[in-house]
Structures are given as C-alpha cells and as structure tokens.
C-alpha atoms as a PDB file:
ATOM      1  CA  UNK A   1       0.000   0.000   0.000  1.00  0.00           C
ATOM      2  CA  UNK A   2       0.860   3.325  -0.617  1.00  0.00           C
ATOM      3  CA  UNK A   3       0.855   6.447   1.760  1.00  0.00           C
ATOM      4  CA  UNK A   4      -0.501   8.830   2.759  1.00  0.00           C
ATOM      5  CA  UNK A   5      -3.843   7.789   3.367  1.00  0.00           C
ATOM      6  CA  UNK A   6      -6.182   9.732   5.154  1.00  0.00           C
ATOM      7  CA  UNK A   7      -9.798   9.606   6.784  1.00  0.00           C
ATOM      8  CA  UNK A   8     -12.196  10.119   9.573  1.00  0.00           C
ATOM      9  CA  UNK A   9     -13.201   8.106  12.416  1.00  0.00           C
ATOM     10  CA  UNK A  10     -16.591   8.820  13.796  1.00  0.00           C
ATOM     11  CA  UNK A  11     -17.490   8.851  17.362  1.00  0.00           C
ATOM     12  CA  UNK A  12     -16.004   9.290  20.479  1.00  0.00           C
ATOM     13  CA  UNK A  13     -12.651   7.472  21.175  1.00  0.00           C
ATOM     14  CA  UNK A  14     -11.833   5.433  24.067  1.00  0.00           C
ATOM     15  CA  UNK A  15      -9.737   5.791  26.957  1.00  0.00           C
ATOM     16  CA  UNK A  16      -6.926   3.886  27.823  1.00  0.00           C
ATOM     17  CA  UNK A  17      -8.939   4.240  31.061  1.00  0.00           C
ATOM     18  CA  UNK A  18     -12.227   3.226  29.598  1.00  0.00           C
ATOM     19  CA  UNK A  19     -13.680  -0.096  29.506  1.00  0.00           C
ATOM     20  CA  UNK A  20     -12.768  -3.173  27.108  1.00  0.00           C
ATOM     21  CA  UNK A  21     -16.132  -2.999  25.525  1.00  0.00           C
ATOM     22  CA  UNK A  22     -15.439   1.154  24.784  1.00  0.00           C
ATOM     23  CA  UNK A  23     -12.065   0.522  23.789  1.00  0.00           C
ATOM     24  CA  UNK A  24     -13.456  -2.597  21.566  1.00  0.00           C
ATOM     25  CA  UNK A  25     -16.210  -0.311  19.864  1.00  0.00           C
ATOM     26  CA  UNK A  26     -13.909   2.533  19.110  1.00  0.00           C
ATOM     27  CA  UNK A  27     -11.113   0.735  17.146  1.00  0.00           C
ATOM     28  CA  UNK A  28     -13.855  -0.901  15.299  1.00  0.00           C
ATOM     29  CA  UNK A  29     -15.090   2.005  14.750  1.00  0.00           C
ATOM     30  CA  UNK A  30     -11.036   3.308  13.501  1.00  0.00           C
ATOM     31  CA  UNK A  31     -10.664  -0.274  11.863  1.00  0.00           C
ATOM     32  CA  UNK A  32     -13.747   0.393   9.478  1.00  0.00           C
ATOM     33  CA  UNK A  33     -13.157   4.065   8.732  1.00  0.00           C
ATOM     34  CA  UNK A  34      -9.447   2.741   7.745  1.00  0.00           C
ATOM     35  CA  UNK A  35     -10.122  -0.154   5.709  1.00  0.00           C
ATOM     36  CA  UNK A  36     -12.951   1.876   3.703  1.00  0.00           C
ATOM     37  CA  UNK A  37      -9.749   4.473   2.795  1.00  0.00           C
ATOM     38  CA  UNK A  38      -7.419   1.693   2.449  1.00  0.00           C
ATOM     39  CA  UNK A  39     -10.081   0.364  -0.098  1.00  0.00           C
ATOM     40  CA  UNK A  40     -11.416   3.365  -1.810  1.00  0.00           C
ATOM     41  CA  UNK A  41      -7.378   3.951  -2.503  1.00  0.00           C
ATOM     42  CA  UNK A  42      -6.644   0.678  -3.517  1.00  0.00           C
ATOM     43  CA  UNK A  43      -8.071  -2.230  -6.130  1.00  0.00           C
ATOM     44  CA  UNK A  44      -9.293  -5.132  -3.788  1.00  0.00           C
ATOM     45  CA  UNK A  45      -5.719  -6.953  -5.388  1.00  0.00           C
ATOM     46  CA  UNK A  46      -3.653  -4.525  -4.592  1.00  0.00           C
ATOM     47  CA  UNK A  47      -2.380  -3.756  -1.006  1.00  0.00           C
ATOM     48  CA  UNK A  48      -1.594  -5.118   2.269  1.00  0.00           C
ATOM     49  CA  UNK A  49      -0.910  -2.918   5.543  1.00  0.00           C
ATOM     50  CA  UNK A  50       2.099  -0.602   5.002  1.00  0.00           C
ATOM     51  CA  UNK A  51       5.378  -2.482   5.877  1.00  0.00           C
ATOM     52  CA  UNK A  52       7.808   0.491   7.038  1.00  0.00           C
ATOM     53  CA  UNK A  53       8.156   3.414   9.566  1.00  0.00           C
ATOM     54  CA  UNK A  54       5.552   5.362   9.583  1.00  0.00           C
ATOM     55  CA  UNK A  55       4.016   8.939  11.043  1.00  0.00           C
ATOM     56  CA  UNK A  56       0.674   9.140  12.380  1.00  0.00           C
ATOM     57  CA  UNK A  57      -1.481  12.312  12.792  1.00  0.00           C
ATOM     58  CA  UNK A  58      -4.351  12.426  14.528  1.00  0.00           C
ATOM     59  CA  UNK A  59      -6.645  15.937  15.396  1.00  0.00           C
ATOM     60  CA  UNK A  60      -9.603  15.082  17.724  1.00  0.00           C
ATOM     61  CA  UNK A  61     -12.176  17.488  16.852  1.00  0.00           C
ATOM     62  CA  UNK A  62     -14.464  16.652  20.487  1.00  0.00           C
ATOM     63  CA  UNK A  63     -18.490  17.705  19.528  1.00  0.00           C
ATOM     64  CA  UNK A  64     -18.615  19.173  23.235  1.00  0.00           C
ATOM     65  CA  UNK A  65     -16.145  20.458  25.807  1.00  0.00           C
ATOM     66  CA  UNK A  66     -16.549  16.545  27.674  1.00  0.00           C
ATOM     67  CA  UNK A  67     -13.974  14.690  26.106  1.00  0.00           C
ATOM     68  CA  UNK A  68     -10.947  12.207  27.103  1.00  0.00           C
ATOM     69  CA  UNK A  69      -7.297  13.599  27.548  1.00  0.00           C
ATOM     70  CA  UNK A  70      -5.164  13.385  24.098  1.00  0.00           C
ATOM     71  CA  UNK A  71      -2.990  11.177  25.289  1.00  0.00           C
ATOM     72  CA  UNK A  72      -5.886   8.644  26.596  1.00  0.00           C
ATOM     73  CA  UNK A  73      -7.120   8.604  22.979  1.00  0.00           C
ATOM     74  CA  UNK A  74      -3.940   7.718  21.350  1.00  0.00           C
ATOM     75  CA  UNK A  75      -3.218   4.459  21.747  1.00  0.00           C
ATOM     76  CA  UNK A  76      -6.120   2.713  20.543  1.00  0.00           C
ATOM     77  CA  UNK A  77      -6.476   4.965  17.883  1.00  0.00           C
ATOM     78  CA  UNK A  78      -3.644   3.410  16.288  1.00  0.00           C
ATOM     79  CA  UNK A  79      -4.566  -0.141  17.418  1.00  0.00           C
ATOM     80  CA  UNK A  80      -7.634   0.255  15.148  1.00  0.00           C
ATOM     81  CA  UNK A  81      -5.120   0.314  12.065  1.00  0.00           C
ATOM     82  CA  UNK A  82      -3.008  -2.366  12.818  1.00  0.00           C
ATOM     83  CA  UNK A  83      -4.175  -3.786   9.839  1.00  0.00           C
ATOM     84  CA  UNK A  84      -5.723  -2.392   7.596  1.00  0.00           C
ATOM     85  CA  UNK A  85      -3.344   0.698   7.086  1.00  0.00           C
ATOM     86  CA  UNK A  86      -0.683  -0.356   9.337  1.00  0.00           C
ATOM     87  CA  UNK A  87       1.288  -4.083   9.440  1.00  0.00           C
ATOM     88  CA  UNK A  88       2.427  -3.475  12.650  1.00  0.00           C
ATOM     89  CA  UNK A  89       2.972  -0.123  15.025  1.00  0.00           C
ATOM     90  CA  UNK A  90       5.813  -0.463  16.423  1.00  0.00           C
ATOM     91  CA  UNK A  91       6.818   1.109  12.937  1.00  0.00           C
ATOM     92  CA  UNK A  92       4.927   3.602  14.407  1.00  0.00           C
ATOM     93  CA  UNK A  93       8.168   6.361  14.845  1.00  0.00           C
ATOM     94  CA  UNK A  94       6.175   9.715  15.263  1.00  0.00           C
ATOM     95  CA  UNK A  95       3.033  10.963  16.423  1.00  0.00           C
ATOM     96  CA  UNK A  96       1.237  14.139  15.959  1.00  0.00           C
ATOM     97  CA  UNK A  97      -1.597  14.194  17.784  1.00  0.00           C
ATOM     98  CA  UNK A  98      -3.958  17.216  18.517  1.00  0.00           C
ATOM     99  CA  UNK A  99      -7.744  17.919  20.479  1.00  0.00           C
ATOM    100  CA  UNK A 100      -9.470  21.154  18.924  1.00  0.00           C
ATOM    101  CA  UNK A 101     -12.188  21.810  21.483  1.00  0.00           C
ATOM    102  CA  UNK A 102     -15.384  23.750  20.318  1.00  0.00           C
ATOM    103  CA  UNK A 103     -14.909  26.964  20.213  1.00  0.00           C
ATOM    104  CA  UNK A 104     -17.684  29.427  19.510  1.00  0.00           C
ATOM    105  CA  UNK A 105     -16.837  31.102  16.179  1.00  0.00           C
ATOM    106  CA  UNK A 106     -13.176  29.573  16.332  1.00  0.00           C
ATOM    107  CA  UNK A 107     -11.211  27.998  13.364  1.00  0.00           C
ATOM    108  CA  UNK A 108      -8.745  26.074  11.783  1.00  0.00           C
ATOM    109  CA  UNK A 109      -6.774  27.363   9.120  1.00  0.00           C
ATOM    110  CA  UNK A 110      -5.524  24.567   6.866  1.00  0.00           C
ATOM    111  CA  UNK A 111      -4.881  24.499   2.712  1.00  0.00           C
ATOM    112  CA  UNK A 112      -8.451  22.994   1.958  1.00  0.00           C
ATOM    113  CA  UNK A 113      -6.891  21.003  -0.522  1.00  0.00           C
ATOM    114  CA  UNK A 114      -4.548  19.263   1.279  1.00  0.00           C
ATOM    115  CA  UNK A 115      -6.796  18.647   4.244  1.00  0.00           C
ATOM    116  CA  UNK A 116     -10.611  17.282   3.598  1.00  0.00           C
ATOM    117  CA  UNK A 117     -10.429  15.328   6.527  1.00  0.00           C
ATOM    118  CA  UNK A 118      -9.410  18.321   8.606  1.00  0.00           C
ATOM    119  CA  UNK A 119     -12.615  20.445   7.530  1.00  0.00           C
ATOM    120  CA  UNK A 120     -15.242  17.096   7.250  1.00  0.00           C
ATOM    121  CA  UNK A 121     -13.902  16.457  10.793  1.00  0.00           C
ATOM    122  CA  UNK A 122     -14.443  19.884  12.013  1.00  0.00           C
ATOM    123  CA  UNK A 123     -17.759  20.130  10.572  1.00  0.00           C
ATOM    124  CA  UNK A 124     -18.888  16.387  11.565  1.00  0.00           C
ATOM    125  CA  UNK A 125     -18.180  17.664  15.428  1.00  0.00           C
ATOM    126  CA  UNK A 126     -20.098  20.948  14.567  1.00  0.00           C
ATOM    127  CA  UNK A 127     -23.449  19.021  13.338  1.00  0.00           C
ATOM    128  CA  UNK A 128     -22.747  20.955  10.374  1.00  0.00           C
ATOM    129  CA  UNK A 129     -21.880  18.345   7.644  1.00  0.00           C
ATOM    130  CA  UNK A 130     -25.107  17.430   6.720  1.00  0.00           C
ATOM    131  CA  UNK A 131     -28.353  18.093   7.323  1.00  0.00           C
ATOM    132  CA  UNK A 132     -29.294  14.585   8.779  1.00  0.00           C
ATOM    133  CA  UNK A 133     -26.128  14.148  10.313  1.00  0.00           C
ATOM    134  CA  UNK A 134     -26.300  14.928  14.215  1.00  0.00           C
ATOM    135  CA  UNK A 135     -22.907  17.070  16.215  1.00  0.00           C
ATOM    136  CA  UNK A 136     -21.085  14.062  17.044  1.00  0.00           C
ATOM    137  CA  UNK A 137     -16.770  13.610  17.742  1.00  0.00           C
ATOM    138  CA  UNK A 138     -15.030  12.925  14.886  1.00  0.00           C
ATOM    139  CA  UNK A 139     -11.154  11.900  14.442  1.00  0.00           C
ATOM    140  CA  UNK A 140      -9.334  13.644  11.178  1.00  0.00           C
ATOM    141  CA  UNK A 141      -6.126  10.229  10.511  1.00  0.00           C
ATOM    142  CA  UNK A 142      -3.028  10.863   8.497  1.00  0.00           C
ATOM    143  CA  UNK A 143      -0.845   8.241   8.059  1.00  0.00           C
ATOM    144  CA  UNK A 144       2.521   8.580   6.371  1.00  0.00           C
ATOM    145  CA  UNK A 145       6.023   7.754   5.249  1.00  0.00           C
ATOM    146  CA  UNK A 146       8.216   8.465   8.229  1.00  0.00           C
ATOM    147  CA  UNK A 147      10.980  11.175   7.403  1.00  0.00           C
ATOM    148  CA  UNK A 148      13.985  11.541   9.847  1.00  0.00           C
ATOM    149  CA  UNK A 149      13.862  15.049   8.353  1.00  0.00           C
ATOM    150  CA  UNK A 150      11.304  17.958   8.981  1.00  0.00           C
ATOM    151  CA  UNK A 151       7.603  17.311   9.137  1.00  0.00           C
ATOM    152  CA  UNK A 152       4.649  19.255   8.761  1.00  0.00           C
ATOM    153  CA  UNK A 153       1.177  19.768  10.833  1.00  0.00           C
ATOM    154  CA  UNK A 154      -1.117  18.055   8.066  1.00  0.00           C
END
C-alpha cells in the first residue's frame, strides 16, 4: 500500500482508562473508517498494511467540551489500524496528535486542498456536515512515510 492515506473516524474514542467494551467499539469504529480508505485507494488486489516506519497524525475534533485527555485517545487509535493501514505499530516512529475543542466562532486554518479530513472532521463535530447528520466527535487520521527530516502539521 501506498501512503498517505487519510480519513475520519466517527465517534467518540476510548480511553486507555475506559472499559474493554469502549475501547473494543472505538477501534472498530477506527478499523472500518481505515479499511474503507485503504479500499477506496486501492483495487481489492492490490495492497496489504504498510510495511515500514511510519508517522501518524491524529486531530480530535471533540463535539462538546466533555472529552478524554489526548494522550488517553492515542493508543487505541492506532490499534484500530493495525491492519488495515498499518502491518504493525511499532513502525509507528512519530506521532502528531492534537484535540481542537469547540470553540464558539473559532477555526482552523488549513490548505483545503490538502486537508478534507481536517474540515469534514471539524464540521462532523459541529453538526454541520449534513443536514441529517447529528454534532457528534469525529477523528481527522493521516498516516505517512516516516521522514527523519522535517515534518509538517497536516
């Protein structure tokens, strides 16, 4: 498989304090949103989790101000994509990882083009996506090549 590969995760993310049924739901819920990038990227012959060193970004956008600590909501994050996206995470070398509470006439300021997942996510939290789509948490994933060198926020 090739990266980056991007998506959203719907719903509200365990804690590494939570429950094993909340923590069994939620990378379900990652493992899904993953596999439906990982397949509308890839023909169903091509692919196979990504076999090298890897960075993962991940922006919480929380749909109100009740929400787990970042650091809580990490770890099984990335246990939802190991597979589909990743083959195993302790080629996991960097993490990004970032809540952006709700914030009454806040934003984030991101090249649209470069980050749907980023807005959808946003949006998603703010009940603003679509019209029969209720406020809800929503997870913006990047997964890429690891470089030693330099990185960037999305």
């Amino acid at each position: 498989m090739s990266l980056p590969l991007t998506f959203v995760a719907v719903g509200k993310p365990s804690s590494v304090n939570g429950t094993s049924a909340k923590k069994h739901a939620w990378k379900a819920i990652v493992y899904a949103a993953a596999s439906a990038a990982v397949a509308a990227k890839l023909p169903p012959w091509v692919g196979g989790p990504y076999p090298g060193r890897t960075t993962v970004k991940l922006f919480f956008f929380p749909a109100t101000l009740q929400y787990i600590d970042v650091d809580n909501g990490i770890k099984h994050t990335i246990d939802g994509m190991n597979p589909p996206v990743l083959l195993n995470d302790k080629d996991v070398l960097r993490v990004l990882a970032e809540r952006i509470p709700p914030v009454s006439g806040a934003g984030v300021v991101v090249p649209v083009g470069a980050a749907f997942e980023l807005v959808k996510a946003a949006h998603i939290a703010a009940g603003t996506w679509a019209a029969a789509v209720p406020a809800n948490h929503a997870t913006a994933v990047k997964v890429e090549q690891h470089m030693s060198t330099g990185w960037a926020l999305w």
